[in-house]
C-alpha atoms as a PDB file:
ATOM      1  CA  UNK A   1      35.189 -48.572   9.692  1.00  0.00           C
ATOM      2  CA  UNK A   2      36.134 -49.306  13.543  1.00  0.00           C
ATOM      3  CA  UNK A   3      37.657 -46.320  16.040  1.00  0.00           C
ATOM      4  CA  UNK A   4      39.187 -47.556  19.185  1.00  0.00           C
ATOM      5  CA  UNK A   5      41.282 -46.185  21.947  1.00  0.00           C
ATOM      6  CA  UNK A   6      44.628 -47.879  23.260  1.00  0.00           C
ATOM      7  CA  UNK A   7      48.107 -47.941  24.231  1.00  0.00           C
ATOM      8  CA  UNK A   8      51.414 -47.758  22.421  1.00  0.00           C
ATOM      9  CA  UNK A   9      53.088 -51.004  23.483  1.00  0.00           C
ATOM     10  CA  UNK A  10      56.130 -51.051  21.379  1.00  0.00           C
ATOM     11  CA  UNK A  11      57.818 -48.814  19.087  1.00  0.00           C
ATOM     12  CA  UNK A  12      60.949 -49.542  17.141  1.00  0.00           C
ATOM     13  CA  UNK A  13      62.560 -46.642  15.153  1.00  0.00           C
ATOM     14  CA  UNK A  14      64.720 -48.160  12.471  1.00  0.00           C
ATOM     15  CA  UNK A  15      61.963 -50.460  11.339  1.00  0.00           C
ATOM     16  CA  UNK A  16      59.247 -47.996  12.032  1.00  0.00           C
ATOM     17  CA  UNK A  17      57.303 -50.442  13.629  1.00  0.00           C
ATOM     18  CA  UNK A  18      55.033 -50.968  16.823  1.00  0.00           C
ATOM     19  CA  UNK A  19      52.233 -52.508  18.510  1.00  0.00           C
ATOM     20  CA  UNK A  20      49.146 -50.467  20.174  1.00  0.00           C
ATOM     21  CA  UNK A  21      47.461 -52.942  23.384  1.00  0.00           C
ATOM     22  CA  UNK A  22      43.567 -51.739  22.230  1.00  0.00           C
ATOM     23  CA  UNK A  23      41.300 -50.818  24.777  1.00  0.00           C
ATOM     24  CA  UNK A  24      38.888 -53.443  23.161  1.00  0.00           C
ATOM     25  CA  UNK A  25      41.254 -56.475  24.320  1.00  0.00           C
ATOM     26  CA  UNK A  26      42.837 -56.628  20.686  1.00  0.00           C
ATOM     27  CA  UNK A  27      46.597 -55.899  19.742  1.00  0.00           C
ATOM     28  CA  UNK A  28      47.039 -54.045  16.313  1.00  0.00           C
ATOM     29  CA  UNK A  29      50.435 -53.251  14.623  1.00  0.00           C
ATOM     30  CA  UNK A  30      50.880 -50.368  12.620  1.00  0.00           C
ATOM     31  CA  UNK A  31      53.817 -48.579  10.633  1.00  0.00           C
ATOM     32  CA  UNK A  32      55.185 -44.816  10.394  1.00  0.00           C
ATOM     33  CA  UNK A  33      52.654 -44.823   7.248  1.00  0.00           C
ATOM     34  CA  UNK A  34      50.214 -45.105   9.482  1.00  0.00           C
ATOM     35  CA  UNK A  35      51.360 -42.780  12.259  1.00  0.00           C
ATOM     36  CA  UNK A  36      49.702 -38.868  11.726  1.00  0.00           C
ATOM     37  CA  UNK A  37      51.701 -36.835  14.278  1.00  0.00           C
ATOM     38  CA  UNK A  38      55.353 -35.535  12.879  1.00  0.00           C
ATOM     39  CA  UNK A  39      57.000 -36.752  16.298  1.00  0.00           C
ATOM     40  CA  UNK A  40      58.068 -40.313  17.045  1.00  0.00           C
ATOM     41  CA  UNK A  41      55.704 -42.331  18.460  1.00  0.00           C
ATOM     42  CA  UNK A  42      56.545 -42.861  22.502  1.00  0.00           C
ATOM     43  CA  UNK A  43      55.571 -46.235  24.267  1.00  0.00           C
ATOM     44  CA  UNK A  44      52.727 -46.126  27.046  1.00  0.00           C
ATOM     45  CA  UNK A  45      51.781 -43.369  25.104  1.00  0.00           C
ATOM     46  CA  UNK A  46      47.649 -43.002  24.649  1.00  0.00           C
ATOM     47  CA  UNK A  47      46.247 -43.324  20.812  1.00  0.00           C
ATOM     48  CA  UNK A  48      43.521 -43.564  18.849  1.00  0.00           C
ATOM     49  CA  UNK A  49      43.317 -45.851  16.041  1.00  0.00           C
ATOM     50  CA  UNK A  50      41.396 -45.935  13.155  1.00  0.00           C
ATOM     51  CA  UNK A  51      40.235 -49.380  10.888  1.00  0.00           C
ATOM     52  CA  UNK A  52      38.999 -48.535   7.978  1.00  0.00           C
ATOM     53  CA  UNK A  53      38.642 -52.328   7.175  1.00  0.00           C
ATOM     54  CA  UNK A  54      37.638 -52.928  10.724  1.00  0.00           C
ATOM     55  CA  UNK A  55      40.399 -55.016  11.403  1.00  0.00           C
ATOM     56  CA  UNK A  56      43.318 -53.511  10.733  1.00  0.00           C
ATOM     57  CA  UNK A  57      44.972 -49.911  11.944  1.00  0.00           C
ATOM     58  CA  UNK A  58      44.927 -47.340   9.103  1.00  0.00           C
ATOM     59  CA  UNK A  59      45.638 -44.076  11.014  1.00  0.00           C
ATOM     60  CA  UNK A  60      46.835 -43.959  14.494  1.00  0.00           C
ATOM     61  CA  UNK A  61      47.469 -40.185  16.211  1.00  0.00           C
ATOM     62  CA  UNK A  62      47.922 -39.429  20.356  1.00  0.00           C
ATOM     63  CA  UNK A  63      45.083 -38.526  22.359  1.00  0.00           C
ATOM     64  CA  UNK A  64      46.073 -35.167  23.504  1.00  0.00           C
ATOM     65  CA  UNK A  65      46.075 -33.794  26.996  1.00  0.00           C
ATOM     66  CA  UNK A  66      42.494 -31.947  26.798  1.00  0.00           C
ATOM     67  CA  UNK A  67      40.971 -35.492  26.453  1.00  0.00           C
ATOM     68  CA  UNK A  68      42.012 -36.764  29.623  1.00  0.00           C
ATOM     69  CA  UNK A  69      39.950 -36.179  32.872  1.00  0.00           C
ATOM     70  CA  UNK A  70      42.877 -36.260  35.404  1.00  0.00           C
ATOM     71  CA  UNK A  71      46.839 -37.031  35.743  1.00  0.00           C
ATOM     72  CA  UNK A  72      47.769 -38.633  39.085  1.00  0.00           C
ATOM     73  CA  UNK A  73      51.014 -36.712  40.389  1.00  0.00           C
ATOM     74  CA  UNK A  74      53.862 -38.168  43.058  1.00  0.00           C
ATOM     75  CA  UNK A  75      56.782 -36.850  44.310  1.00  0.00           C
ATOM     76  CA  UNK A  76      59.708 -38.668  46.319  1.00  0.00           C
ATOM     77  CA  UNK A  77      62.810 -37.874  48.197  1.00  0.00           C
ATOM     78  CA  UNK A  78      66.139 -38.545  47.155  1.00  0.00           C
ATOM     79  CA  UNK A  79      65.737 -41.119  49.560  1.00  0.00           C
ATOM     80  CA  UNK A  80      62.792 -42.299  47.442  1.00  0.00           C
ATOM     81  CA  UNK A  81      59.949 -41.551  50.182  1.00  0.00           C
ATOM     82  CA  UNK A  82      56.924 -40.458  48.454  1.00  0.00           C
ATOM     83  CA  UNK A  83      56.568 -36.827  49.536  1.00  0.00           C
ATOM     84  CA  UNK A  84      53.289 -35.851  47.395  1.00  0.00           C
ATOM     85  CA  UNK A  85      50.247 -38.244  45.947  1.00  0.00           C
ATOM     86  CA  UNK A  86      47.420 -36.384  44.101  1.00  0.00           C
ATOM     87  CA  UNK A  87      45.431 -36.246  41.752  1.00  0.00           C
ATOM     88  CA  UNK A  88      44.782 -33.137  39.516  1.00  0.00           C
ATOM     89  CA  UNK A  89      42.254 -31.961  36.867  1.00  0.00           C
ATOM     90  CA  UNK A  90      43.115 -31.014  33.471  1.00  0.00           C
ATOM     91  CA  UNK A  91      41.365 -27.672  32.080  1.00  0.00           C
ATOM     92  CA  UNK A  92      40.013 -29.293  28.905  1.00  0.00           C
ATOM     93  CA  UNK A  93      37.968 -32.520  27.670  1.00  0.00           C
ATOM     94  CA  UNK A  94      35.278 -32.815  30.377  1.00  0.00           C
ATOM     95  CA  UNK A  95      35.213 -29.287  31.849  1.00  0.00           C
ATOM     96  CA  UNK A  96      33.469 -28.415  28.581  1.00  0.00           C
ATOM     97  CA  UNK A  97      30.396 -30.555  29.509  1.00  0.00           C
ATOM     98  CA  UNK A  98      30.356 -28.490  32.786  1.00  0.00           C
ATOM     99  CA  UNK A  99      30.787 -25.644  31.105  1.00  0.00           C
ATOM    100  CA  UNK A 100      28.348 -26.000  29.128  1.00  0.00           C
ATOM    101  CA  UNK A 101      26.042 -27.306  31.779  1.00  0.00           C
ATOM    102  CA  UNK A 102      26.479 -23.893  33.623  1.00  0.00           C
ATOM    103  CA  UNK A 103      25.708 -22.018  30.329  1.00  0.00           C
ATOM    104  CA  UNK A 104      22.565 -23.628  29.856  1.00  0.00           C
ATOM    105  CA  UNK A 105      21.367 -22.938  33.177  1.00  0.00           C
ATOM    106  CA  UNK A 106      22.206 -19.593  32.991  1.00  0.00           C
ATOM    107  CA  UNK A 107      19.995 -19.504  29.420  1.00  0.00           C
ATOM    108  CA  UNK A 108      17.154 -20.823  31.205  1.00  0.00           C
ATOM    109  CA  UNK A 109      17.634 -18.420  34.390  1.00  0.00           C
ATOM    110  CA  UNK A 110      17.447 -15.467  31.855  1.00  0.00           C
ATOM    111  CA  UNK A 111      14.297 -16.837  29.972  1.00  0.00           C
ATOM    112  CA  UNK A 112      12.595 -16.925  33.038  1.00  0.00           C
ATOM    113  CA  UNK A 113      13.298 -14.016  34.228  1.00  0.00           C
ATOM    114  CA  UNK A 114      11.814 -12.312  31.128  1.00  0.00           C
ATOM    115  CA  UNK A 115       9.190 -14.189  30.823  1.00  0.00           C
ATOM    116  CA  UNK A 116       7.776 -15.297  34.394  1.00  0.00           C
ATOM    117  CA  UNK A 117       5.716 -12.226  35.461  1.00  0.00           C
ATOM    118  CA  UNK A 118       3.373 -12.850  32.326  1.00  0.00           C
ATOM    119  CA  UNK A 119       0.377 -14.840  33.280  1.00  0.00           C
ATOM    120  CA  UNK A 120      -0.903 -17.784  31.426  1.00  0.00           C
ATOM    121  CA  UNK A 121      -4.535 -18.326  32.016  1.00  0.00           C
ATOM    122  CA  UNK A 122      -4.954 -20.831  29.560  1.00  0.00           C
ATOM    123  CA  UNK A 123      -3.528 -22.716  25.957  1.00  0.00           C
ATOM    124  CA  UNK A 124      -6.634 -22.521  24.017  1.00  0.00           C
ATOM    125  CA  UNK A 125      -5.260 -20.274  21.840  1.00  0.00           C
ATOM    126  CA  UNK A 126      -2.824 -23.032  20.545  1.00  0.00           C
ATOM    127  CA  UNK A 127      -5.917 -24.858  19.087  1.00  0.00           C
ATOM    128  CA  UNK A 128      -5.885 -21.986  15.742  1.00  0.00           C
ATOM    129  CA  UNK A 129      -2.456 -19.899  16.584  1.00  0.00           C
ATOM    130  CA  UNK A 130       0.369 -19.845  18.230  1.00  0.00           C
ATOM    131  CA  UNK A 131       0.881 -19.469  22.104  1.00  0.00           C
ATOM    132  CA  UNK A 132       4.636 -18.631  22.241  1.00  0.00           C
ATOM    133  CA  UNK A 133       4.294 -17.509  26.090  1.00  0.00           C
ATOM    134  CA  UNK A 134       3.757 -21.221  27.088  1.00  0.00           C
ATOM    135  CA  UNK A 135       6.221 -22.828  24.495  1.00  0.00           C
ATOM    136  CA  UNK A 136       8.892 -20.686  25.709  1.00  0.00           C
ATOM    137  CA  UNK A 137       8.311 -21.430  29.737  1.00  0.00           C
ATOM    138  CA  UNK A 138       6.378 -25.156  28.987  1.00  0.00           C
ATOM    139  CA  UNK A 139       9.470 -26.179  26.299  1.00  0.00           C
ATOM    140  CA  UNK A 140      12.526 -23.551  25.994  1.00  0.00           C
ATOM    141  CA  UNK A 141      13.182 -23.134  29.110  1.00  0.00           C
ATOM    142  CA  UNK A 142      12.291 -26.650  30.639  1.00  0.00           C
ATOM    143  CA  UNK A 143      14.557 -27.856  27.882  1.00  0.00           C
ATOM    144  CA  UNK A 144      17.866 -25.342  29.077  1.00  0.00           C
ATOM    145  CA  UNK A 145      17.355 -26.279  32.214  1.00  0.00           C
ATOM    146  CA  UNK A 146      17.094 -30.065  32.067  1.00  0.00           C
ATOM    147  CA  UNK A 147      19.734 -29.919  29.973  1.00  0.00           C
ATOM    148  CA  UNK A 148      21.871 -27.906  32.004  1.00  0.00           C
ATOM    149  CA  UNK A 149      21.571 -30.700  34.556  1.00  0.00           C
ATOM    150  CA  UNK A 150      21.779 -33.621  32.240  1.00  0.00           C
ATOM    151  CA  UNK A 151      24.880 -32.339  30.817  1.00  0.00           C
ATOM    152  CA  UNK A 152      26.307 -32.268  34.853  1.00  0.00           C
ATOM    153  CA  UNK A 153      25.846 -35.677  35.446  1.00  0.00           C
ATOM    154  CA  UNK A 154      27.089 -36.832  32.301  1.00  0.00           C
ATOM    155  CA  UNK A 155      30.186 -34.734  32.726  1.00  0.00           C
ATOM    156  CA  UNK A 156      30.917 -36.270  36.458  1.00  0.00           C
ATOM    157  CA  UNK A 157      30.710 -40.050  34.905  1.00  0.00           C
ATOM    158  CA  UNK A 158      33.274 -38.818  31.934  1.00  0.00           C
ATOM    159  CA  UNK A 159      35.678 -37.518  34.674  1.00  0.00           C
ATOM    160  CA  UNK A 160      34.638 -40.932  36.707  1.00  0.00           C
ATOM    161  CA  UNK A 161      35.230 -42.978  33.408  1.00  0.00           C
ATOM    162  CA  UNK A 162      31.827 -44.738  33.868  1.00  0.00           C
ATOM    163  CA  UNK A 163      30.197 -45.445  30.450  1.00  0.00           C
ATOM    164  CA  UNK A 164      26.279 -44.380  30.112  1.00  0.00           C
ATOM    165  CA  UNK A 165      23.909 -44.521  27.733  1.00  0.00           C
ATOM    166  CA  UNK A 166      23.287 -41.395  25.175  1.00  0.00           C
ATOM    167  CA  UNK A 167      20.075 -40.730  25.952  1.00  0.00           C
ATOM    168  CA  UNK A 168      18.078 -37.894  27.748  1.00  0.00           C
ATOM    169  CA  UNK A 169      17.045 -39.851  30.938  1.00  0.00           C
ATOM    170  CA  UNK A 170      18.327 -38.476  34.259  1.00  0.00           C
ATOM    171  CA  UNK A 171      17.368 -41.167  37.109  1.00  0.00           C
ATOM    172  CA  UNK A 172      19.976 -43.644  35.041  1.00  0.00           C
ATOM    173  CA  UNK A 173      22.720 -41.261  35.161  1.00  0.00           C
ATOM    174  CA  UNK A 174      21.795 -40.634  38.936  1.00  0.00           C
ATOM    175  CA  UNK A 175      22.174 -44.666  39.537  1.00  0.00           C
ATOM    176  CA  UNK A 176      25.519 -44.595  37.997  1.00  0.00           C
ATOM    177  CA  UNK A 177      27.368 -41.874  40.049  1.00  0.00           C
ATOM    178  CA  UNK A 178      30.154 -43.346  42.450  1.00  0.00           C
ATOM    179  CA  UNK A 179      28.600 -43.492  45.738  1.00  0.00           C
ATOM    180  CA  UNK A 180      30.143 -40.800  48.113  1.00  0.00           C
ATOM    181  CA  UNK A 181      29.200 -37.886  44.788  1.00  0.00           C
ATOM    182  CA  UNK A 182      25.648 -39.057  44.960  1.00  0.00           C
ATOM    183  CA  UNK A 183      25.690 -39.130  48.996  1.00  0.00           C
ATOM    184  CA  UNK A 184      27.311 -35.498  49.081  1.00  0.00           C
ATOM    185  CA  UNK A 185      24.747 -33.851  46.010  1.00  0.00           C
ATOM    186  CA  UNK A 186      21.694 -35.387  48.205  1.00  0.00           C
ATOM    187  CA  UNK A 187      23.108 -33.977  51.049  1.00  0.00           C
ATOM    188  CA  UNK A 188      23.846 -30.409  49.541  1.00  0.00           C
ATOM    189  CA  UNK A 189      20.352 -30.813  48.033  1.00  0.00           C
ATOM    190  CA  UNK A 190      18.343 -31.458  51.313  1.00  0.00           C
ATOM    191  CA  UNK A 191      20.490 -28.940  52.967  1.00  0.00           C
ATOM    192  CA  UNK A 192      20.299 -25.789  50.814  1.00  0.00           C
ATOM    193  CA  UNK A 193      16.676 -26.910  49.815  1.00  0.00           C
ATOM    194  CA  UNK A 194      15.404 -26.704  54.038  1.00  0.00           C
ATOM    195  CA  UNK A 195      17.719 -24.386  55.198  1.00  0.00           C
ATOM    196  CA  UNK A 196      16.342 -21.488  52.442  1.00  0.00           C
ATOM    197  CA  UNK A 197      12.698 -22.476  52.792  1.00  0.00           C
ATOM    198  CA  UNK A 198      12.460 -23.332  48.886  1.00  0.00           C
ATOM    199  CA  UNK A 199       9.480 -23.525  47.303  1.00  0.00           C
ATOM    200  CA  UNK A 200       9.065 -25.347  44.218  1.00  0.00           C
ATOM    201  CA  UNK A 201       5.907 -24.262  42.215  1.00  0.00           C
ATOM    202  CA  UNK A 202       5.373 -26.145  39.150  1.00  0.00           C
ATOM    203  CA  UNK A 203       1.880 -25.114  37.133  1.00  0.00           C
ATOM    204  CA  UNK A 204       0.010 -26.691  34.821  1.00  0.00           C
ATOM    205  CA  UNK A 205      -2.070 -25.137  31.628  1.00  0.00           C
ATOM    206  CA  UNK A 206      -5.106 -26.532  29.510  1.00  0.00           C
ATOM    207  CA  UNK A 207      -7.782 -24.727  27.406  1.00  0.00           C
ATOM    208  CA  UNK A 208      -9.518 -24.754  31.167  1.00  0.00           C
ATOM    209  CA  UNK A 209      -7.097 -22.746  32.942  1.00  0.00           C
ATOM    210  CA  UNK A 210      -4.297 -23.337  35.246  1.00  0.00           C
ATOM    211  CA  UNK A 211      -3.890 -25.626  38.250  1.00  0.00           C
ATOM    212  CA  UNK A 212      -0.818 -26.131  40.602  1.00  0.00           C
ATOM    213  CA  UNK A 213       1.296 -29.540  40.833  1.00  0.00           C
ATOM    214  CA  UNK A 214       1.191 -31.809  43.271  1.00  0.00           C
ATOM    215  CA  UNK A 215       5.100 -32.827  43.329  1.00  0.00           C
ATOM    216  CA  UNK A 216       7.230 -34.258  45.863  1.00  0.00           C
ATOM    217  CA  UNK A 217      10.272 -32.726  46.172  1.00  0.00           C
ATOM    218  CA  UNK A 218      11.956 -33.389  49.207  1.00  0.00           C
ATOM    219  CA  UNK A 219      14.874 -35.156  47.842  1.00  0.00           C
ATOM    220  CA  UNK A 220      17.513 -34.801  45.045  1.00  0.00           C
ATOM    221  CA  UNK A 221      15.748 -38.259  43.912  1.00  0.00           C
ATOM    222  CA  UNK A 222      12.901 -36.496  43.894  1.00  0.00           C
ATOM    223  CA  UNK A 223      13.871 -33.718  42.194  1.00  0.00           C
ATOM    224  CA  UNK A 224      15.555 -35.898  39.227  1.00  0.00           C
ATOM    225  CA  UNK A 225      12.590 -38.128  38.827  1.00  0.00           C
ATOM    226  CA  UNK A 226       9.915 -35.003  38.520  1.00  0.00           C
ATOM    227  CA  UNK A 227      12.482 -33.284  35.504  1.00  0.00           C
ATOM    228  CA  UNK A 228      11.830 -36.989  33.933  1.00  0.00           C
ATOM    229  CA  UNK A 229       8.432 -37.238  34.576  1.00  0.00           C
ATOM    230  CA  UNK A 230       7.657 -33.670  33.665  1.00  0.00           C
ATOM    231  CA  UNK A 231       9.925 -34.098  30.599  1.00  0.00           C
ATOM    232  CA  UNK A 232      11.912 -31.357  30.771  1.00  0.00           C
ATOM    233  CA  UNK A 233      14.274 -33.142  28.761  1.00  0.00           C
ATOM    234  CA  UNK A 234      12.038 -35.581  26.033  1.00  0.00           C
ATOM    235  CA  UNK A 235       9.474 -33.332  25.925  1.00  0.00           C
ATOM    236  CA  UNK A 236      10.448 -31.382  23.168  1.00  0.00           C
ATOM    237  CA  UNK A 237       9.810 -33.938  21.000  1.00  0.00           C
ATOM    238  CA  UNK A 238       6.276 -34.153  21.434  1.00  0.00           C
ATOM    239  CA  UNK A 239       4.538 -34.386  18.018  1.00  0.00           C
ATOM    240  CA  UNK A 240       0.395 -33.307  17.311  1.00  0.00           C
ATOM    241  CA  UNK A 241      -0.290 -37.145  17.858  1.00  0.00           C
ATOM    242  CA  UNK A 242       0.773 -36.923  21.689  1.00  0.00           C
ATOM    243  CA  UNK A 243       0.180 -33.531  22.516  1.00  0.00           C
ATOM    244  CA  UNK A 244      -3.231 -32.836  23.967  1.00  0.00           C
ATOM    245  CA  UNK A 245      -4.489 -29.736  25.304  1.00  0.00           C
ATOM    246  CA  UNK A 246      -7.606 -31.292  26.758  1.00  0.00           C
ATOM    247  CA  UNK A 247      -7.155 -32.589  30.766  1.00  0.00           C
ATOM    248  CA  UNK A 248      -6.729 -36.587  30.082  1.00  0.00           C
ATOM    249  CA  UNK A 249      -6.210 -39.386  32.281  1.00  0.00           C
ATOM    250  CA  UNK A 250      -4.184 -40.954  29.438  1.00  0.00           C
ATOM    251  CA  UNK A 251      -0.564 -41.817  30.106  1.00  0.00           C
ATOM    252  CA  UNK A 252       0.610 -41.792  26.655  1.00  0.00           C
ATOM    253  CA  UNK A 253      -0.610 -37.817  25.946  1.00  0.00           C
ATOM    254  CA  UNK A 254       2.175 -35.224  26.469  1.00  0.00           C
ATOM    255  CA  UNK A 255       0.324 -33.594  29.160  1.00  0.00           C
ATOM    256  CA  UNK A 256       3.829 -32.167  30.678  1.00  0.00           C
ATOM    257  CA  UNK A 257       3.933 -30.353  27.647  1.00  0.00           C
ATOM    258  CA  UNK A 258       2.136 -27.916  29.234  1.00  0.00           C
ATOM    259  CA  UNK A 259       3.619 -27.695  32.508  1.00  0.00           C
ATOM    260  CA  UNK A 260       6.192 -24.925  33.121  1.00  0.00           C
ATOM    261  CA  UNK A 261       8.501 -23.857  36.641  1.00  0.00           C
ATOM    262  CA  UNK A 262       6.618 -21.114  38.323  1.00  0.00           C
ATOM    263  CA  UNK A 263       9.360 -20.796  41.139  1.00  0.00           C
ATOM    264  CA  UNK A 264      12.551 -18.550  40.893  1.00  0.00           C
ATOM    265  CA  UNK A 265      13.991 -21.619  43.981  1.00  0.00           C
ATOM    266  CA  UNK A 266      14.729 -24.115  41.115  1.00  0.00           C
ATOM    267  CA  UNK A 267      16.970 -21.987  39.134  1.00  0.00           C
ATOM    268  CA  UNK A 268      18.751 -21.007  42.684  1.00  0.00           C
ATOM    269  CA  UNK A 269      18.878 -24.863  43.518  1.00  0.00           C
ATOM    270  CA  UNK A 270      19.808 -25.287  40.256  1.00  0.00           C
ATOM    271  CA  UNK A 271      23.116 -23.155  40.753  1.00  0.00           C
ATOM    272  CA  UNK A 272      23.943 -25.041  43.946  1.00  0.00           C
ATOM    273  CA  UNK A 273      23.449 -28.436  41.982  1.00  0.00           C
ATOM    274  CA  UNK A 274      26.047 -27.000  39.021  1.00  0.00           C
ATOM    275  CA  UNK A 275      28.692 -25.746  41.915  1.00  0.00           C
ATOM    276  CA  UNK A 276      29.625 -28.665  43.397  1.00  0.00           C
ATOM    277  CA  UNK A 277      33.012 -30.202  42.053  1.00  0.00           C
ATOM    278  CA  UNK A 278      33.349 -33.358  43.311  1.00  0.00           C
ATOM    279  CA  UNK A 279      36.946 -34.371  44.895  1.00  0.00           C
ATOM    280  CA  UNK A 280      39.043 -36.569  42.435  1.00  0.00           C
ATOM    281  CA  UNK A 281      39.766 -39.086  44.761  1.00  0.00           C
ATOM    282  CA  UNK A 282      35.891 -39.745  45.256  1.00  0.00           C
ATOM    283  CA  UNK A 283      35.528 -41.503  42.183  1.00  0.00           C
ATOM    284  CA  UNK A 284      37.494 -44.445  43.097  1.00  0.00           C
END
């Protein structure tokens, strides 16, 4: 079976036939038999089609409104002079990624709050029982929170219409924002970061006790690459295998496993981060 997105090209009513120009390159005809919504179908109008022999369309149905980032609206005189050019957002589709971004931030901001004032002094305990302090702040809430910001990025390149990869890397999806976005976060990152004085404290636990971080994070670059390299994201899938409790020099043990945010600053950085709605017209 084959899905792919296009646009209705022609549509003739007494024959009840059309044409859809795919999104792939490819034309594909299709019938009323094939058409799923009770109205007529209306050229330039955006579809999906379905091939369940891979070739040919076997369902076609509109994409609705809530699927589309942003209409582009203009306005002219009676003379025809073009009294109003903009672009506009749509309240569905995307702004559920951001939504959703903001919830899991907020999930993490809570866990922390609950949780932070408990001192770890070490993981050994996780070598016969269970240690749920340190999965909750070394996992849970890593995971929320790199999540929360993972789902941000992702939801600027779906307004953007830049294609990414489905994974749980952040520097990528940092490389692919359209140039004045990633100017203004770094900018609203350096900013908020030296103008508050923010302090990021990242700790570390083993069966010897707990040491601070030594992280660099002066920059939203910086910032990105440390939730990768501390995977905030990746790490829980960490299996007994990889996950050592024991200091290591070894790069393939899931040491960040048993790191955890010791700072209430990243959750307030993190709220800047998740506030900033970049201006339609900066994606072109």
């Amino acid at each position: 079976m084959k899905e792919t997105t296009g646009i209705i090209k022609t549509w003739d009513e007494l024959s009840g036939k059309g044409t859809i120009e795919g999104d792939d390159g490819k034309t594909y005809d299709f019938t009323q038999k094939q058409w799923t919504v009770p109205t007529q179908p209306e050229i330039q109008g955006s579809v999906r089609v379905i091939c369940q022999n891979g070739r040919d369309a076997s369902k076609v149905e509109y994409i609705y409104i809530e699927k589309m980032p942003q209409i582009r609206i203009k306005t002219y005189s009676q003379e025809g002079e073009l009294l109003l050019d903009e672009q506009r957002r749509f309240i569905g589709g995307p702004w559920r990624m951001r939504s959703d971004a903001l919830a899991w931030m907020i999930t993490a901001n809570n866990l922390h709050s609950q949780t932070y004032k408990s001192e770890i002094e070490d993981i050994s305990s996780l070598l016969l029982e269970e240690n749920l302090l340190i999965s909750i702040r070394g996992s849970v809430i890593k995971y929320c929170y790199g999540f929360a910001i993972e789902l941000y990025l992702k939801w600027i390149l779906t307004e953007a219409k830049i294609e990414f990869q489905e994974n749980h890397k952040l520097t990528p999806l940092l490389q692919k924002l359209p140039a004045p976005v990633l100017k203004n976060l770094r900018s609203k990152y350096v900013t908020h970061k030296d103008r508050n004085q923010m302090n990021f404290k990242m700790m570390n636990a083993d069966v010897n006790g707990v040491n601070e971080l030594n992280l660099d994070w002066s920059t939203f670059d910086n910032f990105t690459n440390n939730l990768d390299n501390q995977k905030f994201i990746i790490g829980r899938y960490a299996s007994p295998e990889i996950y050592s409790l024991f200091p290591s020099i070894s790069s393939n043990l899931s040491l960040e496993m048993n790191s955890y945010m010791d700072s209430n600053d990243f959750f307030d950085i993190g709220d800047t981060i998740l506030s900033y709605i970049p201006p339609l017209d900066d994606y072109q």
